[in-house]
PDB file of N, CA and C in Angstrom:
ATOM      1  N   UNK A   1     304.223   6.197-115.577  1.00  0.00           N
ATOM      2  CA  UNK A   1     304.403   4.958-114.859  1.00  0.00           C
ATOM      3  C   UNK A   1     303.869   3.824-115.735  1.00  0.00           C
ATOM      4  N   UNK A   2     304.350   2.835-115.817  1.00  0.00           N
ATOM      5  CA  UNK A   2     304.239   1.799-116.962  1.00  0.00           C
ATOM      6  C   UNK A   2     303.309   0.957-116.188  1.00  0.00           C
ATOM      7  N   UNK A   3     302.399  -0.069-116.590  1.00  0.00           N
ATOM      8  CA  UNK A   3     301.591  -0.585-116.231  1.00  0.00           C
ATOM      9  C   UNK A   3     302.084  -2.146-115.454  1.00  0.00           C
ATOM     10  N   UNK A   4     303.619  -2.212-115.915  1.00  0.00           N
ATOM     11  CA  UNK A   4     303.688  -3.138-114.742  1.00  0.00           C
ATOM     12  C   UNK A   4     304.149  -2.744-113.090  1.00  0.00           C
ATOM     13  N   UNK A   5     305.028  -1.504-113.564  1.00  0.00           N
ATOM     14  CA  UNK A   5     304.978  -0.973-112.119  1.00  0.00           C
ATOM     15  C   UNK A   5     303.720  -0.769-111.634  1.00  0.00           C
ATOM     16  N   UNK A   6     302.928  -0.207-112.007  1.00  0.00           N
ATOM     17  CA  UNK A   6     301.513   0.180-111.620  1.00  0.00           C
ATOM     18  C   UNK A   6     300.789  -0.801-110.628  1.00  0.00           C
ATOM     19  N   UNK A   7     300.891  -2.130-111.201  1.00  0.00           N
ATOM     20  CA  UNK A   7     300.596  -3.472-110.957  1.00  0.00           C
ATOM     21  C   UNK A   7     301.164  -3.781-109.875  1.00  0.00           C
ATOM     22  N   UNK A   8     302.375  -3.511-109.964  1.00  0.00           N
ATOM     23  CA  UNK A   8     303.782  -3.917-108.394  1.00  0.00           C
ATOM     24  C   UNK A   8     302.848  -3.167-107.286  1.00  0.00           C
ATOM     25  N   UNK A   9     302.837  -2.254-107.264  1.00  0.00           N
ATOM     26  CA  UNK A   9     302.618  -1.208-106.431  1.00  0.00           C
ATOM     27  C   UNK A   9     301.151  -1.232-106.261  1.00  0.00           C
ATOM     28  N   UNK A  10     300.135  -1.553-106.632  1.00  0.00           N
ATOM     29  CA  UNK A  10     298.562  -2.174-106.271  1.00  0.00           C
ATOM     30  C   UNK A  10     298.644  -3.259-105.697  1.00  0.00           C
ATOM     31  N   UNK A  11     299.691  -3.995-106.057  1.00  0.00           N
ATOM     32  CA  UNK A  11     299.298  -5.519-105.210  1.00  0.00           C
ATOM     33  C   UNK A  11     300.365  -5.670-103.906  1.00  0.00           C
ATOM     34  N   UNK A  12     301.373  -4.763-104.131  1.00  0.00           N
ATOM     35  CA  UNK A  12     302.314  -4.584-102.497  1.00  0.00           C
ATOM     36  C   UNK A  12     301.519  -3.623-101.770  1.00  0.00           C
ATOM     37  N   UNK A  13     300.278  -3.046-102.381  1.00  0.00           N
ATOM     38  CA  UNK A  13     299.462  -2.527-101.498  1.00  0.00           C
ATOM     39  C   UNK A  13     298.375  -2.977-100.657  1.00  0.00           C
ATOM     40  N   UNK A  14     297.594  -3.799-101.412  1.00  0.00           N
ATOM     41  CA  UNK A  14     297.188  -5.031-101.323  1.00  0.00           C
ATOM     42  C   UNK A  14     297.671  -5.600 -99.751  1.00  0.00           C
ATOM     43  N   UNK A  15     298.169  -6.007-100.321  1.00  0.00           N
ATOM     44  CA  UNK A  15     299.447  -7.320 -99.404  1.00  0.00           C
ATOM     45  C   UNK A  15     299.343  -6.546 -97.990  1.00  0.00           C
ATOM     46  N   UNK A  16     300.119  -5.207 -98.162  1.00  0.00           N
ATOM     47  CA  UNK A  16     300.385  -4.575 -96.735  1.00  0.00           C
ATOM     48  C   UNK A  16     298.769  -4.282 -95.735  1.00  0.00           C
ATOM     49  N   UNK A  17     297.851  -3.865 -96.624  1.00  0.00           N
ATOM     50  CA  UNK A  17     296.471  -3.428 -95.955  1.00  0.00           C
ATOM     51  C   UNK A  17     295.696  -4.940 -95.412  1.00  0.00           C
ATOM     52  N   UNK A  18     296.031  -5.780 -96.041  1.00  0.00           N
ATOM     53  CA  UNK A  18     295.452  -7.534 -95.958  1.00  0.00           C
ATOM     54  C   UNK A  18     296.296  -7.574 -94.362  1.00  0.00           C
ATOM     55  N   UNK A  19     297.714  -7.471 -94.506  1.00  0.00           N
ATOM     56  CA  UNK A  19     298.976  -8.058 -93.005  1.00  0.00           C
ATOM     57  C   UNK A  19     298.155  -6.562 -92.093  1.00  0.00           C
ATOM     58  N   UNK A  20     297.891  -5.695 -92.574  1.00  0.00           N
ATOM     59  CA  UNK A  20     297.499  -4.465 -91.584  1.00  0.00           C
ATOM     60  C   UNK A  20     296.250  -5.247 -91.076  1.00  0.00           C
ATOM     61  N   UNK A  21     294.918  -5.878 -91.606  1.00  0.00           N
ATOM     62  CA  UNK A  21     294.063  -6.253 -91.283  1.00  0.00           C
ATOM     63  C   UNK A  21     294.010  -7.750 -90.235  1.00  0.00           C
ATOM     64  N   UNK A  22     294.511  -8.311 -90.734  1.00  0.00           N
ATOM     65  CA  UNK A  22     294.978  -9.286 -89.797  1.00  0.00           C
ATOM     66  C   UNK A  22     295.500  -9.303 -88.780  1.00  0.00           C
ATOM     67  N   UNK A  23     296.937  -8.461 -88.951  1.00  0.00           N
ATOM     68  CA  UNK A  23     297.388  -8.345 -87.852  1.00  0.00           C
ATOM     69  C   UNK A  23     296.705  -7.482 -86.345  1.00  0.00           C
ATOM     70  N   UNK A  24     295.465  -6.580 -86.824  1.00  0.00           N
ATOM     71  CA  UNK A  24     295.163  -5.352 -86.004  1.00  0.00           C
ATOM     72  C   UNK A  24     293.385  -6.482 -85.712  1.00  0.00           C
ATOM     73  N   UNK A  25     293.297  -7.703 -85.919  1.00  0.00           N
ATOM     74  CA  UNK A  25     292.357  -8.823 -85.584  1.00  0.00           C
ATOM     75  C   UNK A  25     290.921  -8.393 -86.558  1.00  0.00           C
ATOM     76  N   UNK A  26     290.941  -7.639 -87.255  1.00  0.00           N
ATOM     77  CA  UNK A  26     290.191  -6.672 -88.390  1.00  0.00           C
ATOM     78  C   UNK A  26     288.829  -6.479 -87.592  1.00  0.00           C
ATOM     79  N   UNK A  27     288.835  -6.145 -86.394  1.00  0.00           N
ATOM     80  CA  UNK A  27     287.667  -5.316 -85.812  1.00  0.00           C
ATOM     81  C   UNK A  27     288.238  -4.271 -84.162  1.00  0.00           C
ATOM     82  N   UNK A  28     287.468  -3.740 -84.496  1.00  0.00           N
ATOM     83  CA  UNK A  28     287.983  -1.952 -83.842  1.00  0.00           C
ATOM     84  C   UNK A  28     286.923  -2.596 -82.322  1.00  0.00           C
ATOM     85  N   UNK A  29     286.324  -3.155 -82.497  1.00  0.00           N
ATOM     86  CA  UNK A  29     285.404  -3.628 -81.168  1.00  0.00           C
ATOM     87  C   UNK A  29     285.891  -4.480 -80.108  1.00  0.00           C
ATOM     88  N   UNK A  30     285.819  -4.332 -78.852  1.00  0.00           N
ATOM     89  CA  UNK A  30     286.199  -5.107 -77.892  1.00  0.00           C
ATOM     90  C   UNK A  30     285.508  -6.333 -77.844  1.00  0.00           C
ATOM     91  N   UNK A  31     286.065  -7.035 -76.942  1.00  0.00           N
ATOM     92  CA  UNK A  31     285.526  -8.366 -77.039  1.00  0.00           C
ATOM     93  C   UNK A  31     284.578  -8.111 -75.853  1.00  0.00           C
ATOM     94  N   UNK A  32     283.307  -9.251 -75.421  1.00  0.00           N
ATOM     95  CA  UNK A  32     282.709  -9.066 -74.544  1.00  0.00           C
ATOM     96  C   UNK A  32     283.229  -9.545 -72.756  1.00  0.00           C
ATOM     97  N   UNK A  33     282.920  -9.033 -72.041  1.00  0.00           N
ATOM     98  CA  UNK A  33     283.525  -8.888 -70.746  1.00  0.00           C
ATOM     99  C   UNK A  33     283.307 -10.165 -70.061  1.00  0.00           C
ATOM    100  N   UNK A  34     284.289 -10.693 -69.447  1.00  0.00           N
ATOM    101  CA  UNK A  34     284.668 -11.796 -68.466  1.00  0.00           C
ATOM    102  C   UNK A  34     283.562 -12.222 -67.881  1.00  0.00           C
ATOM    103  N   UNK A  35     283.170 -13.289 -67.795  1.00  0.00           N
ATOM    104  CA  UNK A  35     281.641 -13.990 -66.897  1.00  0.00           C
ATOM    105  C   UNK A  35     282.279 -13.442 -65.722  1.00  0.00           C
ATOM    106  N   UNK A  36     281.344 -13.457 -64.441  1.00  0.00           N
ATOM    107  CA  UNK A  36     281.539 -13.102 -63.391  1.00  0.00           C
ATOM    108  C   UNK A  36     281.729 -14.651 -62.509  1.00  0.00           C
ATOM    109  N   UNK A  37     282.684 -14.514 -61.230  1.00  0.00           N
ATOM    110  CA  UNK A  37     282.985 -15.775 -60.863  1.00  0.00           C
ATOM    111  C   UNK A  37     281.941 -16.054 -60.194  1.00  0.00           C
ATOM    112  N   UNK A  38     281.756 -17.505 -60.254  1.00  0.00           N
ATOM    113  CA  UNK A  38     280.494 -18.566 -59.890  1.00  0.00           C
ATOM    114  C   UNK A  38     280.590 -18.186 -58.371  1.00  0.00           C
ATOM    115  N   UNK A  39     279.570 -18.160 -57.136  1.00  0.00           N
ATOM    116  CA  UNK A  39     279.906 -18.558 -56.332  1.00  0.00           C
ATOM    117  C   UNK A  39     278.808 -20.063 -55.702  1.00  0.00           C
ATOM    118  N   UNK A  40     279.592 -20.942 -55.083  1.00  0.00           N
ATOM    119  CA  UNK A  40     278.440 -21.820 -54.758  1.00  0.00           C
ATOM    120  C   UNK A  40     278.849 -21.815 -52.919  1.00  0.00           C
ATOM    121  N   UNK A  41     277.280 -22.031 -52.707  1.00  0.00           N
ATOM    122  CA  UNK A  41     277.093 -21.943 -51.009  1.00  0.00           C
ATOM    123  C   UNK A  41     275.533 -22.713 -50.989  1.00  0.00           C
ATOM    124  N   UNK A  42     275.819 -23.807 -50.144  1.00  0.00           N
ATOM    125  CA  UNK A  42     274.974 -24.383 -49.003  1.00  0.00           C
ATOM    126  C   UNK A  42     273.599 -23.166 -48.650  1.00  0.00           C
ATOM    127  N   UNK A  43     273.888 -21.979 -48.271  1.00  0.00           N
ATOM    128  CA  UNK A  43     273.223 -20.997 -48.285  1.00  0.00           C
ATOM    129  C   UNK A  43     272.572 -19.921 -49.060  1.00  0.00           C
ATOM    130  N   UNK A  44     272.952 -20.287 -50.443  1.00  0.00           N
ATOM    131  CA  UNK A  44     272.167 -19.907 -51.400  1.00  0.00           C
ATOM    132  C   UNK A  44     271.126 -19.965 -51.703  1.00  0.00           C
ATOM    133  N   UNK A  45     270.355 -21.425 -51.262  1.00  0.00           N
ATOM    134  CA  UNK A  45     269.513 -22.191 -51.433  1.00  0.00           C
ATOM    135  C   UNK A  45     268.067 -21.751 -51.014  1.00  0.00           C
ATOM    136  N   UNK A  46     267.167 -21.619 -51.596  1.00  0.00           N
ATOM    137  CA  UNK A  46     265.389 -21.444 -50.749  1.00  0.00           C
ATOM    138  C   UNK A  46     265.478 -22.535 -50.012  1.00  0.00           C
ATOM    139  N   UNK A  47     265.278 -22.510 -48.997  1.00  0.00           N
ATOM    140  CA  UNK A  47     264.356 -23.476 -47.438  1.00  0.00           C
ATOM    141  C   UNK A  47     262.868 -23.359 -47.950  1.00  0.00           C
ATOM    142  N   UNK A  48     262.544 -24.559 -48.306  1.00  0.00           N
ATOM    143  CA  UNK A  48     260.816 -24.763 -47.876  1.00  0.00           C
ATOM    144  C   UNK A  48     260.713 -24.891 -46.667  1.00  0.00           C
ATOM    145  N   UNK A  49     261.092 -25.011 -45.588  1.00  0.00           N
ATOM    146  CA  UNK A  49     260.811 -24.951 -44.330  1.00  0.00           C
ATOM    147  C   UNK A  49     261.280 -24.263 -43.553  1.00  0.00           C
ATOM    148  N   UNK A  50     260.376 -23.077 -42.697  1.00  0.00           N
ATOM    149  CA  UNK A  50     260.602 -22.218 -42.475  1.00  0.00           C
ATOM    150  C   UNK A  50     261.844 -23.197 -41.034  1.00  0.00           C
ATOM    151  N   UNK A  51     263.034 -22.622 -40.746  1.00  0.00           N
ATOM    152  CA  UNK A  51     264.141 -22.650 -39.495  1.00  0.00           C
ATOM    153  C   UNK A  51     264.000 -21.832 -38.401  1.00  0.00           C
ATOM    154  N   UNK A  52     264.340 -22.068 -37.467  1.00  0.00           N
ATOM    155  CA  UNK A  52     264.569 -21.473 -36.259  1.00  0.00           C
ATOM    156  C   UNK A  52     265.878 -20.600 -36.183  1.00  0.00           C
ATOM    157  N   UNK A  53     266.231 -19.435 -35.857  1.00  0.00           N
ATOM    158  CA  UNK A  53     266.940 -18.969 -35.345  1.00  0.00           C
ATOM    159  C   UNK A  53     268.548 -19.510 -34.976  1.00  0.00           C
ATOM    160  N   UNK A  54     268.375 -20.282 -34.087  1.00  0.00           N
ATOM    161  CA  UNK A  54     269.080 -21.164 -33.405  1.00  0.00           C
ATOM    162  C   UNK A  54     269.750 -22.349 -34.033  1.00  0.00           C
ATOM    163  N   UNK A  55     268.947 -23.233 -35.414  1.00  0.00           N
ATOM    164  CA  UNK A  55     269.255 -24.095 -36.370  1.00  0.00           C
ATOM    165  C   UNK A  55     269.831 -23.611 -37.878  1.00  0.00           C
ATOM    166  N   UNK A  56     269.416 -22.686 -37.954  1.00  0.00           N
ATOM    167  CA  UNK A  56     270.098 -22.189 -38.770  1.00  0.00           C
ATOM    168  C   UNK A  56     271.014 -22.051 -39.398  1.00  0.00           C
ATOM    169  N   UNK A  57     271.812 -22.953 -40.378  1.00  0.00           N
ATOM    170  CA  UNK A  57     273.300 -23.404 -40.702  1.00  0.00           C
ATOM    171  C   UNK A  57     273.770 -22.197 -40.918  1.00  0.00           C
ATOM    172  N   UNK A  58     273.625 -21.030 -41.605  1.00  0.00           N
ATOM    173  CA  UNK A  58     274.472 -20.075 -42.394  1.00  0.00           C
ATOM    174  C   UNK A  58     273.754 -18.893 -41.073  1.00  0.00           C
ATOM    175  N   UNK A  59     273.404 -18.598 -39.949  1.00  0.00           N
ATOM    176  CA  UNK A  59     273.296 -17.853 -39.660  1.00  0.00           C
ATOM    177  C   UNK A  59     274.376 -17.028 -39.052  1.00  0.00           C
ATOM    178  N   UNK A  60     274.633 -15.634 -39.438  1.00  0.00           N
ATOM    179  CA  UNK A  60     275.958 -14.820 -38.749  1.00  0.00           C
ATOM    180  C   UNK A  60     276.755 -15.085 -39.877  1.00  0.00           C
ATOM    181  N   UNK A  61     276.878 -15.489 -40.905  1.00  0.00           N
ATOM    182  CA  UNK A  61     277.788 -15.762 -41.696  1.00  0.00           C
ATOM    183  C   UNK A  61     277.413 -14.992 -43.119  1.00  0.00           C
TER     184      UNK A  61
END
């Protein structure tokens, strides 16, 4: 094999393992997992003052 074929054929090798790497995002690892959805509520909240039963916005809910 003559040394310019030699050459052809190292650098179309090249080429293909570079488009293999790129194209396949060149890591075998997942990405990290989705935040979890926010929730916001009125009732989330600490009360410094202790409520009654009866006043209680979020009670039963």
């Amino acid at each position: 094999m003559s040394r310019r074929i030699w050459a052809a054929a190292t650098a179309g090798l090249a080429l293909v393992v570079a488009w293999a790497v790129l194209a396949g995002g060149g890591s075998s690892e997942p990405g990290p997992p989705p935040a979890p959805p926010r929730v916001y509520s009125s009732c989330l909240a600490a009360d410094t003052e202790p409520v009654s039963a009866a006043d209680d916005p979020c009670g039963g809910r």
